[in-house]
PDB file of N, CA and C in Angstrom:
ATOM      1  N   UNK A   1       0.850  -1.173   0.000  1.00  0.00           N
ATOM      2  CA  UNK A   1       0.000   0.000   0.000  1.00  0.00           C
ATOM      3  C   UNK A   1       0.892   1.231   0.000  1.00  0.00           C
ATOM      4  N   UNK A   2       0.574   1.733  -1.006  1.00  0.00           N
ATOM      5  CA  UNK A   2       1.545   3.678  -0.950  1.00  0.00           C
ATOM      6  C   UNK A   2       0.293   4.713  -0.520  1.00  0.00           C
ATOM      7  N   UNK A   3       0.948   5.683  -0.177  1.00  0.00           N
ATOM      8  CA  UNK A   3       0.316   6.578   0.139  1.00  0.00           C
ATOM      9  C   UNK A   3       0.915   8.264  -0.238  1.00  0.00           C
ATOM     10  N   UNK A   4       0.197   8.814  -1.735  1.00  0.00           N
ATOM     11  CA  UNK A   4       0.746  10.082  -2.473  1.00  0.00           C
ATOM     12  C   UNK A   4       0.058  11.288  -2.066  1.00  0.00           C
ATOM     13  N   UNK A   5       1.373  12.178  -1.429  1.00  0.00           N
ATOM     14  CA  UNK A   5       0.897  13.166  -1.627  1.00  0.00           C
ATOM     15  C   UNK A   5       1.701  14.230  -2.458  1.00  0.00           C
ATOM     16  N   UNK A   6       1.061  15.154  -2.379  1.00  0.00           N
ATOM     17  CA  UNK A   6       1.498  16.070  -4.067  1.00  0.00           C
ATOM     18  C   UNK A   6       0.095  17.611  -3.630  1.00  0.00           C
ATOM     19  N   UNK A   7       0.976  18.594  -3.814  1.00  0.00           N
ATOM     20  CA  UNK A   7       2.102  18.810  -4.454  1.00  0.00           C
ATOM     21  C   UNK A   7       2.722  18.707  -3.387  1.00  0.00           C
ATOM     22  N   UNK A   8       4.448  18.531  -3.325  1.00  0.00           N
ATOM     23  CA  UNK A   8       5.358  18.739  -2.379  1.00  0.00           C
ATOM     24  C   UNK A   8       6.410  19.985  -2.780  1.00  0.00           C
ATOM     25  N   UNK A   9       6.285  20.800  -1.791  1.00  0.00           N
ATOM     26  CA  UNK A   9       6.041  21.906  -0.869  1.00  0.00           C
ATOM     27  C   UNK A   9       4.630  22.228  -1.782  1.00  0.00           C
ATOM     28  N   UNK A  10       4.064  22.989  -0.872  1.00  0.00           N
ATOM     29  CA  UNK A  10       2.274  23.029  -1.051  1.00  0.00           C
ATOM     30  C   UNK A  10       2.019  24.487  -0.822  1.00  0.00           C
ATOM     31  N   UNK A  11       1.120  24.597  -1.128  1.00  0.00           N
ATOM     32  CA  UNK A  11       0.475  25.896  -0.185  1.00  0.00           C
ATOM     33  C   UNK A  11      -0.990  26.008  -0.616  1.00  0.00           C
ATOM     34  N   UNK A  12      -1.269  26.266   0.636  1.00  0.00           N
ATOM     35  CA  UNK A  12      -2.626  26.043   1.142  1.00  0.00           C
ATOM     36  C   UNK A  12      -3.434  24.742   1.031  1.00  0.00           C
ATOM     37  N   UNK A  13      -3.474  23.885  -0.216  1.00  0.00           N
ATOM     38  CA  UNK A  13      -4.332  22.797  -0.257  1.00  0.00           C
ATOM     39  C   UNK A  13      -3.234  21.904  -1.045  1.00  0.00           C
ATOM     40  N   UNK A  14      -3.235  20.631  -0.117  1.00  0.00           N
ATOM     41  CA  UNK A  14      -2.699  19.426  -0.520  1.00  0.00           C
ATOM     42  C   UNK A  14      -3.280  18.283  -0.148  1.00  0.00           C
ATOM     43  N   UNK A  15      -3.233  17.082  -1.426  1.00  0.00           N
ATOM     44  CA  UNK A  15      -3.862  16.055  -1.841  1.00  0.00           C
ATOM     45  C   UNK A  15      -3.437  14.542  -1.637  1.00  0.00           C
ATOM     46  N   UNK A  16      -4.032  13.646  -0.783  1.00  0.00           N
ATOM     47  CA  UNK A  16      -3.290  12.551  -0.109  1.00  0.00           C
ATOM     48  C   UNK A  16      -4.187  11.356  -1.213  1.00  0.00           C
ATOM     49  N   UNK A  17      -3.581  10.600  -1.646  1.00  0.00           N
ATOM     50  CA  UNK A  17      -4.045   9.398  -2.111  1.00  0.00           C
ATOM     51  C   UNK A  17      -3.544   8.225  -1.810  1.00  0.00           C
ATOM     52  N   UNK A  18      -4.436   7.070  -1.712  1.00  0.00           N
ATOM     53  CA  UNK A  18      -4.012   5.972  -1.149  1.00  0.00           C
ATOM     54  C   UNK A  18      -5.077   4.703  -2.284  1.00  0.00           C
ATOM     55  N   UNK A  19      -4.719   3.369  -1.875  1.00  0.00           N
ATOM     56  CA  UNK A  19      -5.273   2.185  -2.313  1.00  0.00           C
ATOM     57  C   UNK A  19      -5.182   1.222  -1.223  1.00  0.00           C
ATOM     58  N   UNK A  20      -6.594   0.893  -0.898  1.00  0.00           N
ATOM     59  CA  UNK A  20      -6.745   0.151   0.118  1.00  0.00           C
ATOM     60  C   UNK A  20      -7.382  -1.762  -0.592  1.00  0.00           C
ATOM     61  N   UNK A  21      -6.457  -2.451  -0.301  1.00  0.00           N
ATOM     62  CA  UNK A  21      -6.892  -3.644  -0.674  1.00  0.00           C
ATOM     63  C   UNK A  21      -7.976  -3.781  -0.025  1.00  0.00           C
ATOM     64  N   UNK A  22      -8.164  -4.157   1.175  1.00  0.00           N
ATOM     65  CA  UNK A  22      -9.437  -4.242   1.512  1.00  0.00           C
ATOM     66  C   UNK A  22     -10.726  -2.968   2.513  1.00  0.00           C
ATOM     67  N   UNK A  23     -11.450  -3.136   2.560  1.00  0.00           N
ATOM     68  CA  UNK A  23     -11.902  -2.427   3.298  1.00  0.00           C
ATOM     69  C   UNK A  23     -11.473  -2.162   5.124  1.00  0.00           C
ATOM     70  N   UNK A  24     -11.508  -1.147   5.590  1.00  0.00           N
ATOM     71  CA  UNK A  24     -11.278  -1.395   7.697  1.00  0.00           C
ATOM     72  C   UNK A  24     -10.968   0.142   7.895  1.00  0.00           C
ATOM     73  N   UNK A  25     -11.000   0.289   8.953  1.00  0.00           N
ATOM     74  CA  UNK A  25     -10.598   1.735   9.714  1.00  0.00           C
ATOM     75  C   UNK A  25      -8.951   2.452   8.994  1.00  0.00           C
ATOM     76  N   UNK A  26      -9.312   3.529   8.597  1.00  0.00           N
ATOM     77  CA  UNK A  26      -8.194   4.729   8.395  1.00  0.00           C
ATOM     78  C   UNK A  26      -8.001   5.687   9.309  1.00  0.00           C
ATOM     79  N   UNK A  27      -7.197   5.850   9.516  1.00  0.00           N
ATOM     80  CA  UNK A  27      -6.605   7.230  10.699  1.00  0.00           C
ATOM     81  C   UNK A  27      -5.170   7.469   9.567  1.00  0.00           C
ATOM     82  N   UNK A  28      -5.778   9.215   9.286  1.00  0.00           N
ATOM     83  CA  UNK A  28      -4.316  10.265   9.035  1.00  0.00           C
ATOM     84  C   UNK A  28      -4.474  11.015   9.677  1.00  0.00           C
ATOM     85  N   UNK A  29      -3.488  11.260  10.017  1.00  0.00           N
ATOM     86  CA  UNK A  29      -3.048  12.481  11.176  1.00  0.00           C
ATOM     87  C   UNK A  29      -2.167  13.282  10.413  1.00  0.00           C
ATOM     88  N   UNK A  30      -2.355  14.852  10.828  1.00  0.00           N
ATOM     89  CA  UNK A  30      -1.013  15.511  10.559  1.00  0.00           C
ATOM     90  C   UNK A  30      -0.762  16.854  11.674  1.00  0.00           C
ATOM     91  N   UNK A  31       0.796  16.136  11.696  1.00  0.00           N
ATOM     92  CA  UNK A  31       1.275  17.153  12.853  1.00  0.00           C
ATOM     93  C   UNK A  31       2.471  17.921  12.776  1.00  0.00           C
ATOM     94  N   UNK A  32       2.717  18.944  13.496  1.00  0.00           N
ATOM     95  CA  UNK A  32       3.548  20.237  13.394  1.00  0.00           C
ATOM     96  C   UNK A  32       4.911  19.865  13.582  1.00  0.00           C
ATOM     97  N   UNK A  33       5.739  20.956  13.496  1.00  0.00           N
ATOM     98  CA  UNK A  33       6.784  20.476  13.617  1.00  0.00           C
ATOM     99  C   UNK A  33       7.984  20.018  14.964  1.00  0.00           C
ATOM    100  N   UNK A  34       6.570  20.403  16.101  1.00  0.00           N
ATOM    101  CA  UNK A  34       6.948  19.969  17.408  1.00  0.00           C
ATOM    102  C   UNK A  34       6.349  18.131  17.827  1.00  0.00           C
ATOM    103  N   UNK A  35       5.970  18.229  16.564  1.00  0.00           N
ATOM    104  CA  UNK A  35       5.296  16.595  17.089  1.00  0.00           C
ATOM    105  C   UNK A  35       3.719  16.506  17.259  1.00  0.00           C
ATOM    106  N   UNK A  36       3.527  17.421  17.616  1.00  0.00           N
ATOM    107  CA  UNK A  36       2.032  18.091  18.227  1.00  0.00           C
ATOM    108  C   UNK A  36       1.115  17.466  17.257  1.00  0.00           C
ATOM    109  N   UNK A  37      -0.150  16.884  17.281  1.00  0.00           N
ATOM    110  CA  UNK A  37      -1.176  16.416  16.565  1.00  0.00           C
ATOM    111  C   UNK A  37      -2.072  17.817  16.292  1.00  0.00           C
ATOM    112  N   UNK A  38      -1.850  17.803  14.944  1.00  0.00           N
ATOM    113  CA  UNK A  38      -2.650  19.618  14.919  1.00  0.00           C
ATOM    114  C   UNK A  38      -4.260  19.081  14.248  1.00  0.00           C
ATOM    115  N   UNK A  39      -4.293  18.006  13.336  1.00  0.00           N
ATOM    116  CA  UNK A  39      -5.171  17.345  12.323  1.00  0.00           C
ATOM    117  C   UNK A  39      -5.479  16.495  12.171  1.00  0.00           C
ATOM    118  N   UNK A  40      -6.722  15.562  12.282  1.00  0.00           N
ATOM    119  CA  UNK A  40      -7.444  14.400  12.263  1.00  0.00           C
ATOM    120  C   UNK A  40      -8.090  14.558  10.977  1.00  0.00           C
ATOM    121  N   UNK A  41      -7.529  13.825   9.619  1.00  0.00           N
ATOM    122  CA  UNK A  41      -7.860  14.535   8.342  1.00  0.00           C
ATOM    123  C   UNK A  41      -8.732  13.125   8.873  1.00  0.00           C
ATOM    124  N   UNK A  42      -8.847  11.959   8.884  1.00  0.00           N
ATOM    125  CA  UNK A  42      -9.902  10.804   8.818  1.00  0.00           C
ATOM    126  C   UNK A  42      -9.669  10.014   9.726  1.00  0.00           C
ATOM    127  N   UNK A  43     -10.769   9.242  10.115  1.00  0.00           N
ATOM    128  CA  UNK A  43     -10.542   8.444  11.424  1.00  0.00           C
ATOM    129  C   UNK A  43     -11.837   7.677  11.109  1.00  0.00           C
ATOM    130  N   UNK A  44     -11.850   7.092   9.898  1.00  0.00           N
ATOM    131  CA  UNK A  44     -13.174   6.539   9.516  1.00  0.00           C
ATOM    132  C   UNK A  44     -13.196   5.068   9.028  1.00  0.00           C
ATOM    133  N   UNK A  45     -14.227   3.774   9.042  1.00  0.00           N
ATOM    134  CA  UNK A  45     -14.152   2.810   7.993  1.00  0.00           C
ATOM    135  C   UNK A  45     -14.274   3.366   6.583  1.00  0.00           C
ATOM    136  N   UNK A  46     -13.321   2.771   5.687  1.00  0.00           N
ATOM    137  CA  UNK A  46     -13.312   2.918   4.277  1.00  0.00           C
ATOM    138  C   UNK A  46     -13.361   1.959   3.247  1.00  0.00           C
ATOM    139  N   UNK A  47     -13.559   2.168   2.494  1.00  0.00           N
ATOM    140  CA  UNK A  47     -14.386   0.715   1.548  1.00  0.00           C
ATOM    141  C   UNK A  47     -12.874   0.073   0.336  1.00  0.00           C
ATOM    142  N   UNK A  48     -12.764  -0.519   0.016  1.00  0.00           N
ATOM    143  CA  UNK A  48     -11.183  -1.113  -0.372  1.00  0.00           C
ATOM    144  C   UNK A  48     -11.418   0.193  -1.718  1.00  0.00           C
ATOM    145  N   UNK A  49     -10.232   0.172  -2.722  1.00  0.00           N
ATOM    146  CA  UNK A  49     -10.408   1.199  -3.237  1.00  0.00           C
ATOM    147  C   UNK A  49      -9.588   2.253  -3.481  1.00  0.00           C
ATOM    148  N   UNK A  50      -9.452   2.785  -4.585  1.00  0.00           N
ATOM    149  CA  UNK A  50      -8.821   4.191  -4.690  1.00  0.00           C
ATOM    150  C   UNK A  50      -9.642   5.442  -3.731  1.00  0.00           C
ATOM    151  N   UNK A  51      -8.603   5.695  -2.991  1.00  0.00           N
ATOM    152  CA  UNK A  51      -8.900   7.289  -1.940  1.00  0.00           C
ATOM    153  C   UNK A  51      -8.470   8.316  -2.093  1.00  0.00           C
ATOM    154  N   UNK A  52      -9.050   9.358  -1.580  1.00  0.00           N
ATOM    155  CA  UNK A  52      -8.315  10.890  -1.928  1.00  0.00           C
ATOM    156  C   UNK A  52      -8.684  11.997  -1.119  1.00  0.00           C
ATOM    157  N   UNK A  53      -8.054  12.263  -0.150  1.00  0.00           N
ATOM    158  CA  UNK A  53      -8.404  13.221   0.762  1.00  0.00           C
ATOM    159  C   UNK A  53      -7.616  14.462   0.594  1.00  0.00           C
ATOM    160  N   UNK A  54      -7.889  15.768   1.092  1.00  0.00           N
ATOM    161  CA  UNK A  54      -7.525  17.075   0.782  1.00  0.00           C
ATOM    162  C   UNK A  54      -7.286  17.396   2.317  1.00  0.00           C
ATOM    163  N   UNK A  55      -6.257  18.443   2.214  1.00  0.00           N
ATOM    164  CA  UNK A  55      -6.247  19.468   3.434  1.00  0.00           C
ATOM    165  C   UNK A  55      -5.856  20.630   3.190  1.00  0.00           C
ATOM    166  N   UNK A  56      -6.744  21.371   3.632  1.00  0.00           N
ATOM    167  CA  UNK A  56      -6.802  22.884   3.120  1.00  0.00           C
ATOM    168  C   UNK A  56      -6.260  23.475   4.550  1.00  0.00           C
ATOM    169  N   UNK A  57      -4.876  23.607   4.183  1.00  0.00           N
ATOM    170  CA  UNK A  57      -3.773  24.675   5.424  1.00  0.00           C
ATOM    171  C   UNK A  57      -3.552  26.114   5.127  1.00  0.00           C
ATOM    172  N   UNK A  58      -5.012  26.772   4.439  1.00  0.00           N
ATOM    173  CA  UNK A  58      -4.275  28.306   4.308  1.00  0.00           C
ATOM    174  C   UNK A  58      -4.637  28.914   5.965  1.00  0.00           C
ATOM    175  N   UNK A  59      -4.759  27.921   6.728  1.00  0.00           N
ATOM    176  CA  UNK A  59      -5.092  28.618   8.264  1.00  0.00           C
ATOM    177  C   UNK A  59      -4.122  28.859   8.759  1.00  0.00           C
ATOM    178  N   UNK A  60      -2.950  27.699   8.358  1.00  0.00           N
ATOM    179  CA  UNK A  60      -1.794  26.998   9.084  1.00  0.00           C
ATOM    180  C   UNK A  60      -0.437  28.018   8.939  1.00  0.00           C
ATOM    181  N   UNK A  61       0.194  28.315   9.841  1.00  0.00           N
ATOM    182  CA  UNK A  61       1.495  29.033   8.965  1.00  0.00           C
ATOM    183  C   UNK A  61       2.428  28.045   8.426  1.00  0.00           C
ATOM    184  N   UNK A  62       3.054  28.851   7.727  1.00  0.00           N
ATOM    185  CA  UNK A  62       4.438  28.049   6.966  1.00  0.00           C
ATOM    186  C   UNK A  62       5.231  27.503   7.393  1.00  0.00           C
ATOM    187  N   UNK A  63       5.734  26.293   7.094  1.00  0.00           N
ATOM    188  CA  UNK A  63       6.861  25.516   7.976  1.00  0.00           C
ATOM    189  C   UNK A  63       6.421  24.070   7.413  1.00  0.00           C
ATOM    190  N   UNK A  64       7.522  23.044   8.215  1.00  0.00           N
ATOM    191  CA  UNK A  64       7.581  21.192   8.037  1.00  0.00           C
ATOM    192  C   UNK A  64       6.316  21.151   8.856  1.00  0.00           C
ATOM    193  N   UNK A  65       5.743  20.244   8.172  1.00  0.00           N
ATOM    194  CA  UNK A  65       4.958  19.421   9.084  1.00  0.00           C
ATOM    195  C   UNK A  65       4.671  17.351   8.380  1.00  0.00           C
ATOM    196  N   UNK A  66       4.833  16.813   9.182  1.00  0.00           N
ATOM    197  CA  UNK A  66       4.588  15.338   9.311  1.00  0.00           C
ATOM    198  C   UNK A  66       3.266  14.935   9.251  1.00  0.00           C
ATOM    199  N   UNK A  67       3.151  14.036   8.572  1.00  0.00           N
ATOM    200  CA  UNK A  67       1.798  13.011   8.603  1.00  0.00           C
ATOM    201  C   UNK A  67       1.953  11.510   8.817  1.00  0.00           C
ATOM    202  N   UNK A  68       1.133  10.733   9.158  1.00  0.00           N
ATOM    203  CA  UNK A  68       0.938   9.678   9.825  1.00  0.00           C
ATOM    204  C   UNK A  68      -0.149   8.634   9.264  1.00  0.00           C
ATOM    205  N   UNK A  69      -0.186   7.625   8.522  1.00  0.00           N
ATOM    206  CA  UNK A  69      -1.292   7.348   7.802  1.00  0.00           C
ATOM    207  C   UNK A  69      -1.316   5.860   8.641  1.00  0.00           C
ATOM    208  N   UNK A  70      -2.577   5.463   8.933  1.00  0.00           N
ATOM    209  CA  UNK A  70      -2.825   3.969   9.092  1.00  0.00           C
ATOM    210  C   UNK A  70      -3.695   3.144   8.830  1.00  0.00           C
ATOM    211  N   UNK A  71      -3.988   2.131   7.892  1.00  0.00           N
ATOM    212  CA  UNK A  71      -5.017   1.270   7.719  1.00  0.00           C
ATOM    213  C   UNK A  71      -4.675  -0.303   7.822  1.00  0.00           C
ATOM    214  N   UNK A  72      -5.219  -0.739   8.859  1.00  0.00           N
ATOM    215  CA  UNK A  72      -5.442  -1.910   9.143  1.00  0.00           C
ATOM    216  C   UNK A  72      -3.855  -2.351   9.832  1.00  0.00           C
ATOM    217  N   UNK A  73      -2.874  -2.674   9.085  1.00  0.00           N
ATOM    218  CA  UNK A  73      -1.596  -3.357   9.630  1.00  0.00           C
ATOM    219  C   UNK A  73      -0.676  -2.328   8.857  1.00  0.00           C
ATOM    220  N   UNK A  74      -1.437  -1.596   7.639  1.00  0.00           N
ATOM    221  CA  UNK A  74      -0.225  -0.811   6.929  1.00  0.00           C
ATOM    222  C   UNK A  74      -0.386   0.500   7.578  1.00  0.00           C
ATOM    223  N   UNK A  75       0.947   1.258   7.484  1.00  0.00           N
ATOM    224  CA  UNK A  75       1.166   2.593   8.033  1.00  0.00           C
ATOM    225  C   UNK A  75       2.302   3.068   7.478  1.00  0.00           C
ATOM    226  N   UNK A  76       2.303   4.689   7.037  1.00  0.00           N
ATOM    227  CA  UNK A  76       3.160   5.410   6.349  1.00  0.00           C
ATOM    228  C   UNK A  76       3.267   6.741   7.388  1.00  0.00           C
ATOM    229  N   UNK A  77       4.557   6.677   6.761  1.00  0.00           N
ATOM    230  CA  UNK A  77       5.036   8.331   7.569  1.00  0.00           C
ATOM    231  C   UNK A  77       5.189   9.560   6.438  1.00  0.00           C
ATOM    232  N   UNK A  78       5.454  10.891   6.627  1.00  0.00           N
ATOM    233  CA  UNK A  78       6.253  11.793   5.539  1.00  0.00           C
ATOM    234  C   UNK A  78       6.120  12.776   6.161  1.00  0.00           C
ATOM    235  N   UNK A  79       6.699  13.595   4.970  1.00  0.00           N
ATOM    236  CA  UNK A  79       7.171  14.854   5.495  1.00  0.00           C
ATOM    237  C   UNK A  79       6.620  16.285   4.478  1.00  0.00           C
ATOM    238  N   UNK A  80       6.231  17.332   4.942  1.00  0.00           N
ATOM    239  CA  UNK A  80       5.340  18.063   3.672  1.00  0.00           C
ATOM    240  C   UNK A  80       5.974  19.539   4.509  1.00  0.00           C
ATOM    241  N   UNK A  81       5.882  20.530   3.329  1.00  0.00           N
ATOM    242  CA  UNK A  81       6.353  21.855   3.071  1.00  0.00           C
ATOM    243  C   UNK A  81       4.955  22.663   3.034  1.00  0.00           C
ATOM    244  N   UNK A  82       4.565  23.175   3.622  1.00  0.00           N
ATOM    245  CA  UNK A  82       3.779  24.520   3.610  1.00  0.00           C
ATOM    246  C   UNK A  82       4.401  25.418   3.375  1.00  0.00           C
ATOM    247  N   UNK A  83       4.079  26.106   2.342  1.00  0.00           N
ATOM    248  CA  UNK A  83       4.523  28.015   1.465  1.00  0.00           C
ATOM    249  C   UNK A  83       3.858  28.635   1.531  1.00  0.00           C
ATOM    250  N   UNK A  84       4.258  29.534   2.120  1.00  0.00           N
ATOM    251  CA  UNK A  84       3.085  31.012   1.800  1.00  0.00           C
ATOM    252  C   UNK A  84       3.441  32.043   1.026  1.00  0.00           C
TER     253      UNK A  84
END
């Protein structure tokens, strides 16, 4: 399972895609650059499948921030650029 996001460095709205073999619970998180959990983009059952979630950070200031993806046994990490 991969998990794309794009654009990298971003500003304001960036786009997470994933493929889930089967259906079960997703949790992404994304957090600051202290570690801090700033975002609960999903925390939902999802149906197997091409996915695509958005996060719209023109709230957020500029800087690294980390995300955290998990479904079922698979889990991804990264790293994303906010520009203003």
């Amino acid at each position: 399972m991969t998990i794309n996001f794009y654009p990298n460095p971003f500003k304001d709205v960036a786009i997470f895609e994933y493929e889930l073999e089967k259906s079960g619970l997703v949790t992404l998180k994304i957090f600051n650059h202290l570690g801090q959990e700033i975002m609960m983009l999903v925390n939902e059952k999802q149906a197997a499948g091409k996915q695509q979630v958005s996060w719209n950070a023109k709230n957020f200031p500029a800087g690294i921030y980390s995300y955290r993806f998990q479904a079922d046994n698979q889990a991804g990490t990264g790293k994303m650029i906010l520009m203003k």
